[in-house]
Structure formats: C-alpha cells, structure tokens
C-alpha atoms as a PDB file:
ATOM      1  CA  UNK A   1       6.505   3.838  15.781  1.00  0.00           C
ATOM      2  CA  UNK A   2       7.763   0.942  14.067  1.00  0.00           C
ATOM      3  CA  UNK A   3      11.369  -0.047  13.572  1.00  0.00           C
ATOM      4  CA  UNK A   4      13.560  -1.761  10.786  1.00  0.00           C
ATOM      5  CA  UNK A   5      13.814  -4.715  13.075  1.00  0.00           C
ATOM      6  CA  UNK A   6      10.062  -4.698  13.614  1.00  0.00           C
ATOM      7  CA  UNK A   7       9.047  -4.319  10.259  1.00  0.00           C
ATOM      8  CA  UNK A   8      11.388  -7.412   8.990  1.00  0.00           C
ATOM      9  CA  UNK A   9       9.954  -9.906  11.498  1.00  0.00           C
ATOM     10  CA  UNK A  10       6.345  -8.879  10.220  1.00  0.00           C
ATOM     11  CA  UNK A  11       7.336  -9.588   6.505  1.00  0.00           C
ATOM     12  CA  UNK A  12       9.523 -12.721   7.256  1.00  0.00           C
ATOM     13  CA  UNK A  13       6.318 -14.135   9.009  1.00  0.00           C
ATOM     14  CA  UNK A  14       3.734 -13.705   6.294  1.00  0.00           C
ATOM     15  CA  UNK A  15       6.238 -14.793   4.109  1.00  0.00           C
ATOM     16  CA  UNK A  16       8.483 -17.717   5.429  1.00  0.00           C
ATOM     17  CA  UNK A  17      12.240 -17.975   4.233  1.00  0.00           C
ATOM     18  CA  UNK A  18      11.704 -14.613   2.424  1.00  0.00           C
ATOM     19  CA  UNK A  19      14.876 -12.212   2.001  1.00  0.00           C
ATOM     20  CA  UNK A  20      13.906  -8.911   3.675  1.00  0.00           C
ATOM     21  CA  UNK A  21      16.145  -5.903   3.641  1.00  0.00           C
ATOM     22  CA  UNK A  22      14.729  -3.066   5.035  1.00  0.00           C
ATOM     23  CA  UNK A  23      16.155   0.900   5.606  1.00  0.00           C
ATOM     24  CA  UNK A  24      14.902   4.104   6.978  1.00  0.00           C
ATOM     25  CA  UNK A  25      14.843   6.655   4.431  1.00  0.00           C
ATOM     26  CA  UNK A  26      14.022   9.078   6.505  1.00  0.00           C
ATOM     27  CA  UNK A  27      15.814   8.483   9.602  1.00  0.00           C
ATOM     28  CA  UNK A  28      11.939   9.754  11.199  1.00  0.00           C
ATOM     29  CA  UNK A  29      10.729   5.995  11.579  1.00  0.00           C
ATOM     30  CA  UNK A  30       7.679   6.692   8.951  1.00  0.00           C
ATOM     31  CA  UNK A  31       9.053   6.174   5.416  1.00  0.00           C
ATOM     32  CA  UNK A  32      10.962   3.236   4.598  1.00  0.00           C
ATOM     33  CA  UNK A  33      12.391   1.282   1.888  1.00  0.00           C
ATOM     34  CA  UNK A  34      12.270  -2.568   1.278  1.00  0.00           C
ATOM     35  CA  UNK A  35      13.267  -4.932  -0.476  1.00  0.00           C
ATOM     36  CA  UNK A  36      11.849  -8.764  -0.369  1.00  0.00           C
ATOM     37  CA  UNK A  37      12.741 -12.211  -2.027  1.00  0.00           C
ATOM     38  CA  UNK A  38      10.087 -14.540  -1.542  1.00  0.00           C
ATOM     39  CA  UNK A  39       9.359 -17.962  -3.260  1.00  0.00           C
ATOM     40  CA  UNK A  40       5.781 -17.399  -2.905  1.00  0.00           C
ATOM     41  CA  UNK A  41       6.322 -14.044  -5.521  1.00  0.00           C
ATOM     42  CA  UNK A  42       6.645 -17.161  -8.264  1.00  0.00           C
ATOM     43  CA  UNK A  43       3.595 -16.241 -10.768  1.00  0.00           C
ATOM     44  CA  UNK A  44       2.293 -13.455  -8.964  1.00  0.00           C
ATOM     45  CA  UNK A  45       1.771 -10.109 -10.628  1.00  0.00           C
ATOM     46  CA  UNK A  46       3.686  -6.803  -8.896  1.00  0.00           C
ATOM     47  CA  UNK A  47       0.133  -5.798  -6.919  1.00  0.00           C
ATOM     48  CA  UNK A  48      -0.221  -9.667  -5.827  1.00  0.00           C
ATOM     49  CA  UNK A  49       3.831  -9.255  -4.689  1.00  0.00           C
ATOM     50  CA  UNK A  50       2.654  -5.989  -2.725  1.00  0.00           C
ATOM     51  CA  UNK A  51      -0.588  -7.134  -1.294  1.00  0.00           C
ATOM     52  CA  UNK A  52       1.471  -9.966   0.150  1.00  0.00           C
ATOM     53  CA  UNK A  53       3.925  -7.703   2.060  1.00  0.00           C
ATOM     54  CA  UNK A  54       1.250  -4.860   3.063  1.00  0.00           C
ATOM     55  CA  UNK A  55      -0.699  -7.435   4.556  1.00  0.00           C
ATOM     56  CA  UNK A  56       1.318  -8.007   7.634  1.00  0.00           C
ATOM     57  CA  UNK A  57       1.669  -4.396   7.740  1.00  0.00           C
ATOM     58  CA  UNK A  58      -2.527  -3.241   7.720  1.00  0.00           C
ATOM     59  CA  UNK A  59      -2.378  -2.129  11.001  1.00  0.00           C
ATOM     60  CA  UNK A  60       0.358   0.040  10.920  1.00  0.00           C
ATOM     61  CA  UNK A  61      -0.651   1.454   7.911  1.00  0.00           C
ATOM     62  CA  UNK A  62      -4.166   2.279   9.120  1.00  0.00           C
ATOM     63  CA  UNK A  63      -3.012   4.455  12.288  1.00  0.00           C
ATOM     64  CA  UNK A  64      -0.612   5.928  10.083  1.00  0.00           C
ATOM     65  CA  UNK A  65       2.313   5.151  12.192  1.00  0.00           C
ATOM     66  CA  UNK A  66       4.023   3.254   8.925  1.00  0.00           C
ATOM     67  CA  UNK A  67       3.425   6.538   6.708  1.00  0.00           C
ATOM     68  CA  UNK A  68       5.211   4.923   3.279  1.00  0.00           C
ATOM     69  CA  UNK A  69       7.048   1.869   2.298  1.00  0.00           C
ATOM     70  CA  UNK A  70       8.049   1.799  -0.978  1.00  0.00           C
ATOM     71  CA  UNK A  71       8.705  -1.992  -2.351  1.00  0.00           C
ATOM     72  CA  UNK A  72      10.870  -3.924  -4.357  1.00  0.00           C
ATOM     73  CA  UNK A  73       9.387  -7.593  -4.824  1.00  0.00           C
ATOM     74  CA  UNK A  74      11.088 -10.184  -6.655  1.00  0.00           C
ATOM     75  CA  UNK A  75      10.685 -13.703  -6.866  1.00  0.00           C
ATOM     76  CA  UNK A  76      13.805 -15.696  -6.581  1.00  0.00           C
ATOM     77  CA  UNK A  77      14.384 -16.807 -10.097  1.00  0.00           C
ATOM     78  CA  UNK A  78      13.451 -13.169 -11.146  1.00  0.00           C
ATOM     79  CA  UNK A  79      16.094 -11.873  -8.005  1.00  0.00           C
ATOM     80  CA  UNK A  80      19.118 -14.335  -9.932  1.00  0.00           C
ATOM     81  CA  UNK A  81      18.117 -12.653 -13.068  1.00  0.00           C
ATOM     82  CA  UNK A  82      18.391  -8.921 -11.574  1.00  0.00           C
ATOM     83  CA  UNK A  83      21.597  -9.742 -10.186  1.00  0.00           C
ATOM     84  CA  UNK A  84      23.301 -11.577 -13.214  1.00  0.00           C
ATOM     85  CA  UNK A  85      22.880  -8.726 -15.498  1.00  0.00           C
ATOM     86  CA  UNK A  86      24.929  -6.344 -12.672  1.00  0.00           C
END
C-alpha cells in the first residue's frame, strides 16, 4: 500500500520544486487527497495539470493499490491568486 510519504516523493519527482501536500482521507491507505503547486501547471489546462501528477502514479493506480486521489492543481501565479482572495 502506498503511504503519504511515498506518494509525495513520486509527485515531487515528476514535478521538480512542486508544493505537494498530501492526506489520507480515509485513514485505509487507498483514498487520498492532494494538493500540488507546480511551475510546470503554467498554461496547462486542469486534465494536462492531472495527467502530470497521475503519471508518476500509473502503477499504483493499475494494481489498484492507490484506489482514488482526488487533486487540486494550481500553478503558482494561479496558487497567489487562491490565497489572496482568503
């Protein structure tokens, strides 16, 4: 089964200086949340964001020991934006 810690080093490595944050929803280690900031988001559409985070993931996804990881993608500039309207 994958782990938090697992899952962040897989993302941080496709993507390099990307913010990960990453939580069990579940607490079963099969359905987790996460968030990413990554430069390389910059003029990608929401599936590109995803496809670039999933990637990593393929073979986790495929034995079905990663059963759902639902994804918040932002690119920096659009992360700055989130945050100044809070």
């Amino acid at each position: 089964m994958p782990d938090v810690a697992d899952l962040k080093r897989r993302i941080e490595g496709a993507l390099p200086g990307a913010e990960v944050e990453i939580r069990d929803t579940t607490g079963t280690a099969d359905h987790f949340e996460a968030r990413v900031v990554a430069a390389a988001f910059a003029g990608k559409s929401l599936i590109e964001q995803h496809q670039l985070v999933y990637g990593p993931l393929q073979d986790l996804l495929k034995t079905g020991e990663l059963h759902a990881l639902a994804l918040k993608t932002y690119s920096p500039e659009q992360w700055a934006k989130l945050l100044a309207r809070k």
